[in-house]
N, C-alpha and C. Protein backbone atom coordinates (compact mmCIF):
# COMPACT_ATOMS: atom_id res chain seq x y z
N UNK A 1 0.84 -1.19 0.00
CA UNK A 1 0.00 0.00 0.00
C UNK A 1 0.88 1.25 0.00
N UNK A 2 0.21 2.41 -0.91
CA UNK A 2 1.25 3.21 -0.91
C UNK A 2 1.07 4.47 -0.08
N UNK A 3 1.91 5.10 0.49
CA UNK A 3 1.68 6.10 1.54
C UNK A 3 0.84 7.58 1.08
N UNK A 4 0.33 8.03 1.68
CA UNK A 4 -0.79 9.33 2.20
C UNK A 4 0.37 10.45 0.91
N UNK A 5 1.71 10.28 1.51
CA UNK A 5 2.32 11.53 0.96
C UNK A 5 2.56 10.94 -0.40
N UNK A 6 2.70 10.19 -1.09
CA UNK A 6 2.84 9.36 -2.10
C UNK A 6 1.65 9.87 -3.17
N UNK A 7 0.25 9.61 -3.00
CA UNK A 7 -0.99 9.77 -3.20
C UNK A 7 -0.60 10.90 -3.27
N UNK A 8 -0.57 11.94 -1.87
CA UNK A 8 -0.38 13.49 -2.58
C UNK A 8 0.39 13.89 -3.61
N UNK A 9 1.26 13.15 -3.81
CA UNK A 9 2.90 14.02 -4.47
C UNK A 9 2.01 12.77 -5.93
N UNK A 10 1.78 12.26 -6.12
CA UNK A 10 1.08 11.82 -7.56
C UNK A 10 -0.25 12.75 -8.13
N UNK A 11 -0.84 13.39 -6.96
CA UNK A 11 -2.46 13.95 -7.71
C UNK A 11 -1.77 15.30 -7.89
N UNK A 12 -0.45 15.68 -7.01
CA UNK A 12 0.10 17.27 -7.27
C UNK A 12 0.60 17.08 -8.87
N UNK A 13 1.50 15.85 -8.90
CA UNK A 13 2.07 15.93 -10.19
C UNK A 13 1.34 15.89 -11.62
N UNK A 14 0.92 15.15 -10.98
CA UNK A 14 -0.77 15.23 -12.27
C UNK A 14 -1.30 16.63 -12.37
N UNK A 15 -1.32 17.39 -11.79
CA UNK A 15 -2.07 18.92 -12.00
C UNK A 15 -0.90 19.64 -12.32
N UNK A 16 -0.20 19.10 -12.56
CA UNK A 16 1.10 20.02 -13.01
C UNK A 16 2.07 20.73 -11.99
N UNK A 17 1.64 20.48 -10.68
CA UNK A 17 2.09 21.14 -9.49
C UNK A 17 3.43 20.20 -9.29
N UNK A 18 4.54 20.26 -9.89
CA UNK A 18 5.78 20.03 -9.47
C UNK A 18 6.34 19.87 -8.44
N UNK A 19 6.65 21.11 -8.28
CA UNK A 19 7.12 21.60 -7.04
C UNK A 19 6.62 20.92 -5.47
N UNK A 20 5.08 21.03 -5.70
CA UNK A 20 4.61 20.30 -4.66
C UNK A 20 4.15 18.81 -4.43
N UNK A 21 4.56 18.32 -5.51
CA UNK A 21 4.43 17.18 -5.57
C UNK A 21 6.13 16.45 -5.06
N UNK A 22 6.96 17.36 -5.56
CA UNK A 22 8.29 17.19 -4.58
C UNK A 22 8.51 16.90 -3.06
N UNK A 23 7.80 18.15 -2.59
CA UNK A 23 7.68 17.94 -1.64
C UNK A 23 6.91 16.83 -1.02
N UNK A 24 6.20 16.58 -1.64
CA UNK A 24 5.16 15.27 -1.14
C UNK A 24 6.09 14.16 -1.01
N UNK A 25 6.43 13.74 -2.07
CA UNK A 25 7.66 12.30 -2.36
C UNK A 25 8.56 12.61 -1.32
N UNK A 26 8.91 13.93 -1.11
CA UNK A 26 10.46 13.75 0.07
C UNK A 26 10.15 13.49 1.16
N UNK A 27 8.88 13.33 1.86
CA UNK A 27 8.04 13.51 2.85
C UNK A 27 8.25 12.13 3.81
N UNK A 28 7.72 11.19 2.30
CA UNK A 28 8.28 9.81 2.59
C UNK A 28 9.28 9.29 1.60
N UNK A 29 10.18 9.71 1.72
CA UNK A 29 11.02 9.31 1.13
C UNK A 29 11.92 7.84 1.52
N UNK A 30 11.22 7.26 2.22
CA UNK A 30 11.74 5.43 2.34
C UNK A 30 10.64 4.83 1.81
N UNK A 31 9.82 5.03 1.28
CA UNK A 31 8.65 4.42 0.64
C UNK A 31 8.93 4.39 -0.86
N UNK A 32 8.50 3.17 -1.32
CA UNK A 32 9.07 2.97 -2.74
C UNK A 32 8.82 3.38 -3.79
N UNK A 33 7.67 4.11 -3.64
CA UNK A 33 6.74 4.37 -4.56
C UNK A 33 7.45 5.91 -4.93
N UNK A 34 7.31 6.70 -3.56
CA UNK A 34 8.29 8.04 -3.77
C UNK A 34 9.16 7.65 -3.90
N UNK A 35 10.01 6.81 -3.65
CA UNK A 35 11.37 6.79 -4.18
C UNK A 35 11.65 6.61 -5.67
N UNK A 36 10.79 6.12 -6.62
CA UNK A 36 10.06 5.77 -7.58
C UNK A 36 10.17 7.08 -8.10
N UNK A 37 9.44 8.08 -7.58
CA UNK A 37 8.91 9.18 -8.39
C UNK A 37 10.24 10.27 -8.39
N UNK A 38 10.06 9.94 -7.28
CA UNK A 38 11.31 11.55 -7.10
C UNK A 38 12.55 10.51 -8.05
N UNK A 39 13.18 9.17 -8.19
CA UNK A 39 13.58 9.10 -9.41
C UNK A 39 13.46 9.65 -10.99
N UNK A 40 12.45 9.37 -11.02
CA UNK A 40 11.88 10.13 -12.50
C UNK A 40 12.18 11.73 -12.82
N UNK A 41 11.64 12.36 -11.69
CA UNK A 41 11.61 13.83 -11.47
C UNK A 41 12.69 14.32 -11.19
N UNK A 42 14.22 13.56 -11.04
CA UNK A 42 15.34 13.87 -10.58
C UNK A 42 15.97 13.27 -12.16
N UNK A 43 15.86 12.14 -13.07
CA UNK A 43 16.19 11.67 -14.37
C UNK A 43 15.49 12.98 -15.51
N UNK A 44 14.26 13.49 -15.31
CA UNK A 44 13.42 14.25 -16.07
C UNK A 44 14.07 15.98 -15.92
N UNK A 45 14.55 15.87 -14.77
CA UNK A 45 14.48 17.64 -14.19
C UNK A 45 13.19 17.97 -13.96
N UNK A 46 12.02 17.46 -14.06
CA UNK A 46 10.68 17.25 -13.68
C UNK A 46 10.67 18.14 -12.29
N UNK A 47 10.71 19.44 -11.87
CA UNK A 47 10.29 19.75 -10.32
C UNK A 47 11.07 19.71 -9.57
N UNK A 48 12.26 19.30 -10.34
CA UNK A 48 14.12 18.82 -9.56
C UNK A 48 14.83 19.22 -10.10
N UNK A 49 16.00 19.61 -9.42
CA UNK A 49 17.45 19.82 -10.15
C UNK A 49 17.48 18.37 -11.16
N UNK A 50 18.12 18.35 -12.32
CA UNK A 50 18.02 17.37 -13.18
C UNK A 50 19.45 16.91 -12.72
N UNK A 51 19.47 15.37 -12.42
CA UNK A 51 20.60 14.81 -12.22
C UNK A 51 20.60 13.57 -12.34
N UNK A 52 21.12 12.55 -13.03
CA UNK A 52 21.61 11.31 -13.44
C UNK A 52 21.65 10.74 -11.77
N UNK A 53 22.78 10.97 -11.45
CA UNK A 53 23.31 10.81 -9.85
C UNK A 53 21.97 10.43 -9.07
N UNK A 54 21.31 11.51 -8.77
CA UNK A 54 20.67 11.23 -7.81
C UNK A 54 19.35 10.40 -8.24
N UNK A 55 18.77 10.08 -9.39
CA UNK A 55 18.04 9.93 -10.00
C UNK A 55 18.22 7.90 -9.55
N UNK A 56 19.99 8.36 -10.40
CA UNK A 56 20.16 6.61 -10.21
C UNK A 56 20.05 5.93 -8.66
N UNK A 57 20.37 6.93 -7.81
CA UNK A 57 20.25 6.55 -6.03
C UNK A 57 18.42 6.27 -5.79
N UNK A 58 17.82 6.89 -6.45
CA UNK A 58 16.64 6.67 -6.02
C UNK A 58 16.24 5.28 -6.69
N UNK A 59 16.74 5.31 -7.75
CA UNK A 59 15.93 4.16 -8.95
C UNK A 59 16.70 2.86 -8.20
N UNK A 60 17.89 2.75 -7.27
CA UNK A 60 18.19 1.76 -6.89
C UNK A 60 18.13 1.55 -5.64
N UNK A 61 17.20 2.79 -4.85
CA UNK A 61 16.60 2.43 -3.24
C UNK A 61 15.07 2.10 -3.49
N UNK A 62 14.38 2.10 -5.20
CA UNK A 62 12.96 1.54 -4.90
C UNK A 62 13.36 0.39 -5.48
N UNK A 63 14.22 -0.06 -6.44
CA UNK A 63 15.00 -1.21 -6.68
C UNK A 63 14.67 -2.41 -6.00
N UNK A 64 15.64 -2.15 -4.92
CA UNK A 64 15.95 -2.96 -3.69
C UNK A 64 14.74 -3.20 -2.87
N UNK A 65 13.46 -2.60 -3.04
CA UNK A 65 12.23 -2.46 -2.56
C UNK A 65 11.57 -3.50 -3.61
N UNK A 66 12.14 -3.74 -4.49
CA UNK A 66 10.96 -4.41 -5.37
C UNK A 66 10.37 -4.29 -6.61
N UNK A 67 10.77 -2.63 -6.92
CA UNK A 67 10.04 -1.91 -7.94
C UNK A 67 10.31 -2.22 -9.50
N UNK A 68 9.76 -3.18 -9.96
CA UNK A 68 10.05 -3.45 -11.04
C UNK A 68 11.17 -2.95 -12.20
N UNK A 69 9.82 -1.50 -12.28
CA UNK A 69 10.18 -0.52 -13.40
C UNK A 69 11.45 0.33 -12.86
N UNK A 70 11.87 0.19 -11.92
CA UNK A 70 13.04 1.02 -11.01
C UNK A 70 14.37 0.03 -11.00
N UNK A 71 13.96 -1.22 -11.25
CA UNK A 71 15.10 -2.32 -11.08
C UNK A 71 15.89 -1.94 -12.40
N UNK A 72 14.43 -2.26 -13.52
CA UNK A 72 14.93 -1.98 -15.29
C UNK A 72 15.80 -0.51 -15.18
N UNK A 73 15.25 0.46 -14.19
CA UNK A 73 16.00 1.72 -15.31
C UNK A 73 17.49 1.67 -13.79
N UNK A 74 17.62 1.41 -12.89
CA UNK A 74 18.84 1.12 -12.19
C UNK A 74 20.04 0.31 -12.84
N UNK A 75 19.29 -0.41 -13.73
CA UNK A 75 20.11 -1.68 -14.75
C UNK A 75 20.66 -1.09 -15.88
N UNK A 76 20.17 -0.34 -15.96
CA UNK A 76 20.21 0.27 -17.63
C UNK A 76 21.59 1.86 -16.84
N UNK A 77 20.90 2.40 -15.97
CA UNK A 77 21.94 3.42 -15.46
C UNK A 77 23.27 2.85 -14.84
N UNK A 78 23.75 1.74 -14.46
CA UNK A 78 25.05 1.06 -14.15
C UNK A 78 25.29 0.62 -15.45
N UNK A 79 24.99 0.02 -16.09
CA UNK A 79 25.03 -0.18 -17.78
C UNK A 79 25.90 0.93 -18.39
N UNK A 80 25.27 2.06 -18.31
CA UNK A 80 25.37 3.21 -19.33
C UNK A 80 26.06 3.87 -18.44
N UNK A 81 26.77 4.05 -17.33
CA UNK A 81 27.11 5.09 -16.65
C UNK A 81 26.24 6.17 -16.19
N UNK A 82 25.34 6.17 -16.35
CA UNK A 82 24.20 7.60 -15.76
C UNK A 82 24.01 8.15 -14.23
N UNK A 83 25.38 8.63 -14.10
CA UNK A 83 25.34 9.33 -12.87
C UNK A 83 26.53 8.60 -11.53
N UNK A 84 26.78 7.61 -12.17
CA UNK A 84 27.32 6.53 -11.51
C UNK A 84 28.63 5.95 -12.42
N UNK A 85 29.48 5.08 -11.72
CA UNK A 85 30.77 4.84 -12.45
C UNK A 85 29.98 3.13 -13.39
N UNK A 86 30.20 3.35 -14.56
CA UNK A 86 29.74 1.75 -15.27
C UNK A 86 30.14 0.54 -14.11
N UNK A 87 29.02 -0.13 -13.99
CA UNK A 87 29.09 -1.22 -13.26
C UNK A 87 28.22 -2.46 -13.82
N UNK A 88 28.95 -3.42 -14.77
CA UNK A 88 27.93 -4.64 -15.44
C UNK A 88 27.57 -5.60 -13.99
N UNK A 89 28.15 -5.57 -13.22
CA UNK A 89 27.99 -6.70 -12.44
C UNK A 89 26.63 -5.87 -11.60
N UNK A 90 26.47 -4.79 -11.47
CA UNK A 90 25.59 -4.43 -10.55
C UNK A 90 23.84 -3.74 -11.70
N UNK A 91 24.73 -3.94 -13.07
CA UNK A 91 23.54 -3.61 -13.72
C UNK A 91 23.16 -5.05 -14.00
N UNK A 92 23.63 -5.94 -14.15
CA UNK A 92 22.89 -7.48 -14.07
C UNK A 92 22.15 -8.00 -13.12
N UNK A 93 22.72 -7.97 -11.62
CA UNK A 93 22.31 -7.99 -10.33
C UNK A 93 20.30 -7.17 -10.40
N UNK A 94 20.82 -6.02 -10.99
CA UNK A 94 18.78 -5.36 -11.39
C UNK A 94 18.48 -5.84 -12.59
N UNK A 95 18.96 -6.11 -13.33
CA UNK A 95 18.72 -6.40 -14.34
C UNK A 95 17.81 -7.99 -15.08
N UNK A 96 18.33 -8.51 -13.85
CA UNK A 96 17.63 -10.11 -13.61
C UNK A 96 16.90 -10.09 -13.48
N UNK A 97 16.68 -9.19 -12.12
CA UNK A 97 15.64 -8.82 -11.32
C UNK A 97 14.16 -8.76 -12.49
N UNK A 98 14.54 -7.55 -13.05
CA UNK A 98 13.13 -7.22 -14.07
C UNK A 98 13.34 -7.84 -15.21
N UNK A 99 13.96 -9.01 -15.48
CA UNK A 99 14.15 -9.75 -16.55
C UNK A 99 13.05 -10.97 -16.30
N UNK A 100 12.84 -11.39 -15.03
CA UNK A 100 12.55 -12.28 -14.52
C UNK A 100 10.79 -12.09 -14.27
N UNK A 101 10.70 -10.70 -15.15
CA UNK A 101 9.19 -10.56 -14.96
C UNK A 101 8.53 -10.67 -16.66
N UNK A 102 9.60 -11.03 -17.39
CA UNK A 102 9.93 -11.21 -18.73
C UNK A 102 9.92 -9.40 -19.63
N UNK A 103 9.91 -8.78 -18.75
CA UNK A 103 10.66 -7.66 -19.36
C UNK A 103 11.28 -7.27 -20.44
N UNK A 104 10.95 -6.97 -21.45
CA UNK A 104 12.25 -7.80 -23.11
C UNK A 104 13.20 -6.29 -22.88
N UNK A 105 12.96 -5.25 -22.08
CA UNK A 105 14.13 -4.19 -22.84
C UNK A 105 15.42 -4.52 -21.22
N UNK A 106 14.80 -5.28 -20.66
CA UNK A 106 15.95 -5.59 -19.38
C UNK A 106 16.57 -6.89 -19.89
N UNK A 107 15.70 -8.13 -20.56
CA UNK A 107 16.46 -9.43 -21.01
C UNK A 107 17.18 -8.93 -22.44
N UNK A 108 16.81 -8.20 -23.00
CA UNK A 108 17.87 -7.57 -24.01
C UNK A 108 19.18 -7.37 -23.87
N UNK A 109 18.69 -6.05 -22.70
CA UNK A 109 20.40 -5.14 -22.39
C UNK A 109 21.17 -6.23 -21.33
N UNK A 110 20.31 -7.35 -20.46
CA UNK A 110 21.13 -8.28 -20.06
C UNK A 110 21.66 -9.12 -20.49
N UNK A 111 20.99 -9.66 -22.03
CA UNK A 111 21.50 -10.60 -22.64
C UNK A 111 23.19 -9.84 -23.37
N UNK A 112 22.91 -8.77 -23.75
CA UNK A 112 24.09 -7.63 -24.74
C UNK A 112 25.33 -7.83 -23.20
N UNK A 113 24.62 -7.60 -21.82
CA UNK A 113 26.59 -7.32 -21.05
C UNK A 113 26.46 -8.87 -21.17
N UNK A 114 26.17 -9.84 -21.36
CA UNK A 114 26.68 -10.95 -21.08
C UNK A 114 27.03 -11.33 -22.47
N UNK A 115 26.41 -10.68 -23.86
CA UNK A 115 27.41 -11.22 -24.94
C UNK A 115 28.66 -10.90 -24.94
N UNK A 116 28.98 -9.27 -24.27
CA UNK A 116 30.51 -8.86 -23.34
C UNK A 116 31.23 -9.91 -22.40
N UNK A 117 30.90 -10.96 -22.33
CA UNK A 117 31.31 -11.72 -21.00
C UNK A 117 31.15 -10.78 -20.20
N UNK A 118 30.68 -10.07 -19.39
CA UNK A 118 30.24 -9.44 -18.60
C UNK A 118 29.45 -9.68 -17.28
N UNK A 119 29.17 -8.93 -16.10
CA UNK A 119 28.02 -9.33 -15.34
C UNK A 119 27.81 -10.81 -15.01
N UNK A 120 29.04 -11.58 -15.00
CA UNK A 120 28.54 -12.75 -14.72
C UNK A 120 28.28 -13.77 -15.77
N UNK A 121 27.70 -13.56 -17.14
CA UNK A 121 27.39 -14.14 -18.28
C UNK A 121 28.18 -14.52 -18.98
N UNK A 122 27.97 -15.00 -20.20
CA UNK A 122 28.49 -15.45 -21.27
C UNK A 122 27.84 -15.20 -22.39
N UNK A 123 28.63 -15.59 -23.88
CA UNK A 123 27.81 -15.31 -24.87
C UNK A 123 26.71 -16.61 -25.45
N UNK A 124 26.79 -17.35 -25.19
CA UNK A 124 26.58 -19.05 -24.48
C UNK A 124 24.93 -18.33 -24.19
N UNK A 125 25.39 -17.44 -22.86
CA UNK A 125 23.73 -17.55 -21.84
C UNK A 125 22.98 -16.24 -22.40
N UNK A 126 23.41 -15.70 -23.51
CA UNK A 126 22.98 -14.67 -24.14
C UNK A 126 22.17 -14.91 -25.63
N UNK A 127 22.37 -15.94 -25.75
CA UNK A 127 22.34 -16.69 -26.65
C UNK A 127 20.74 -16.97 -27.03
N UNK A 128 21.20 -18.12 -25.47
CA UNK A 128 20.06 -18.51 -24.89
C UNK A 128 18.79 -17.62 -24.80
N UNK A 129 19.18 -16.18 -24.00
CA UNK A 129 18.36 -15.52 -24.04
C UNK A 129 17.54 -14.96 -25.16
N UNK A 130 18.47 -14.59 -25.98
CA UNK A 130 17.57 -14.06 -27.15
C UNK A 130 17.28 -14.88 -28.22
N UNK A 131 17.02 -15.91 -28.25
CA UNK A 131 16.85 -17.20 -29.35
C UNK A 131 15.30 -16.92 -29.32
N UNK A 132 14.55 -17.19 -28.33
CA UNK A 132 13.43 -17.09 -28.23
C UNK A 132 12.86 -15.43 -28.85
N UNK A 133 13.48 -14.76 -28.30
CA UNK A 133 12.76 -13.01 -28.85
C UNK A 133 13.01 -12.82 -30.34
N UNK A 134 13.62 -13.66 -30.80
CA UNK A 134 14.39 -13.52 -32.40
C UNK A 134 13.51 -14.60 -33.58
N UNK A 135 13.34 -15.79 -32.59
CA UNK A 135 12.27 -16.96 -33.33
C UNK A 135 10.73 -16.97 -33.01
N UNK A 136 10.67 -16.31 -31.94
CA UNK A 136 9.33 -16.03 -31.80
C UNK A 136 8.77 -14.79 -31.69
N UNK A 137 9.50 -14.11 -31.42
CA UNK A 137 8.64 -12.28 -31.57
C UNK A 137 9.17 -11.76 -32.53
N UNK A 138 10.37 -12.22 -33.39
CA UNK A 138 11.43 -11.34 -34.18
C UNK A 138 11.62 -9.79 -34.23
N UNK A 139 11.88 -9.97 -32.65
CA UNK A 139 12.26 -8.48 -31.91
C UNK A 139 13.80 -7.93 -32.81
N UNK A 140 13.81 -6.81 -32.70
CA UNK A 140 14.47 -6.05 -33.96
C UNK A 140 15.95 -5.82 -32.79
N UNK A 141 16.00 -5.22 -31.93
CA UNK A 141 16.53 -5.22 -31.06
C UNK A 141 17.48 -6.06 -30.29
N UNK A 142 16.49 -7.37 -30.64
CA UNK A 142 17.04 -8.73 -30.12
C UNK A 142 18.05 -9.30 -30.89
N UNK A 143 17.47 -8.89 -32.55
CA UNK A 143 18.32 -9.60 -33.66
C UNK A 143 19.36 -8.32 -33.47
N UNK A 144 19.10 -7.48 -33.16
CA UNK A 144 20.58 -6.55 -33.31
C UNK A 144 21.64 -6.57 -32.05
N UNK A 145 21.58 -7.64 -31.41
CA UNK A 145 22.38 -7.83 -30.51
C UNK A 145 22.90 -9.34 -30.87
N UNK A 146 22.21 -9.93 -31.37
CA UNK A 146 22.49 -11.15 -31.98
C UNK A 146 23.53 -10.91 -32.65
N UNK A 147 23.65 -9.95 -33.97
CA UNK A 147 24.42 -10.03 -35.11
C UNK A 147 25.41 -9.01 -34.41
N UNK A 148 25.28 -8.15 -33.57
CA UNK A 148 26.99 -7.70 -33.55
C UNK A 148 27.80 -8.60 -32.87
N UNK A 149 27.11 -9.06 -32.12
CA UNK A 149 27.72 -9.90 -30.83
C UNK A 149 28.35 -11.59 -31.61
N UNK A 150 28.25 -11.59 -32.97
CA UNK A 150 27.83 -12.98 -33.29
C UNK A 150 27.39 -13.89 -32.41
N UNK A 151 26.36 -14.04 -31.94
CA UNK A 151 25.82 -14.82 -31.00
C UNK A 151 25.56 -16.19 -31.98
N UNK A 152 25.31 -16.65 -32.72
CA UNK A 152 25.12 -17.40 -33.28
C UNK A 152 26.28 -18.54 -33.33
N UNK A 153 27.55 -18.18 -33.04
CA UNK A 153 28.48 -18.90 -32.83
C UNK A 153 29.10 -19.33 -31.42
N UNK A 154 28.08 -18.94 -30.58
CA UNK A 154 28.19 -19.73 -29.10
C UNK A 154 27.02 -20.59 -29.31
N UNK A 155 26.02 -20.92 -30.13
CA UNK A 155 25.04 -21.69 -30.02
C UNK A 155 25.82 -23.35 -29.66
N UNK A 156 25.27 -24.03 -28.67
CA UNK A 156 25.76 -25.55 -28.81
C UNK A 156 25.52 -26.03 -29.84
């Protein structure tokens, strides 16, 4: 359930009230949901100083809470460096996380650090991963990680 100040700082942001919808999220700011938001609004400049940094601290304290959509973009910001020093092992670590809800833009960018040997992976378990998004959805994305990576030549 999500908190009183949460609810506020979402119906402020919806009316366009920024500012006070800031304040709402900082209110409770150990609650995941604000931690959630004031991510966005700190990635956006949304009502916030615009900052990568702090954006990625939030997206990986609602993370660690659970938050799906916060795991994917924590994964993707250790990935890419956004605010933070590149870390594959800690963008895989979230990255599972919302992979595991079948997520295709988190089993993507997890399958790509592990065609890096990266994060723990291989090009072997990357393979694996995107065989299915390539033969059965013929995700564009999927095949374009396929062919730089030659993935096709770790197949058993």
């Amino acid at each position: 359930m999500q908190s009183s100040d949460y609810n506020a700082g979402m119906n402020a942001f919806n009316q366009g009230k920024l500012e006070e919808a800031y304040t709402w999220f900082t209110k409770s700011s150990e609650d995941a949901g604000c931690q959630y938001a004031l991510a966005i609004m700190h990635y956006n400049g949304e009502g916030a100083e615009k900052s990568y940094k702090i954006s990625t601290e939030y997206f990986t304290k609602a993370a660690d809470q659970g938050v799906i959509p916060a795991q994917q973009s924590a994964g993707f910001a250790y990935a890419n460096a956004l605010g933070v020093p590149e870390d594959f092992d800690k963008a895989a670590y979230y990255l599972k996380k919302s992979s595991a809800t079948g997520d295709l833009p988190s089993i993507i960018t997890l399958a790509e650090i592990y065609a890096m040997n990266r994060g723990g992976g291989d090009k072997n378990e990357a393979a694996q991963m995107l065989k299915p998004l390539i033969n059965d959805l013929r995700n564009e994305e999927a095949l374009d990680v396929w062919n730089r990576y030659k993935l096709w030549e770790s197949e058993n």
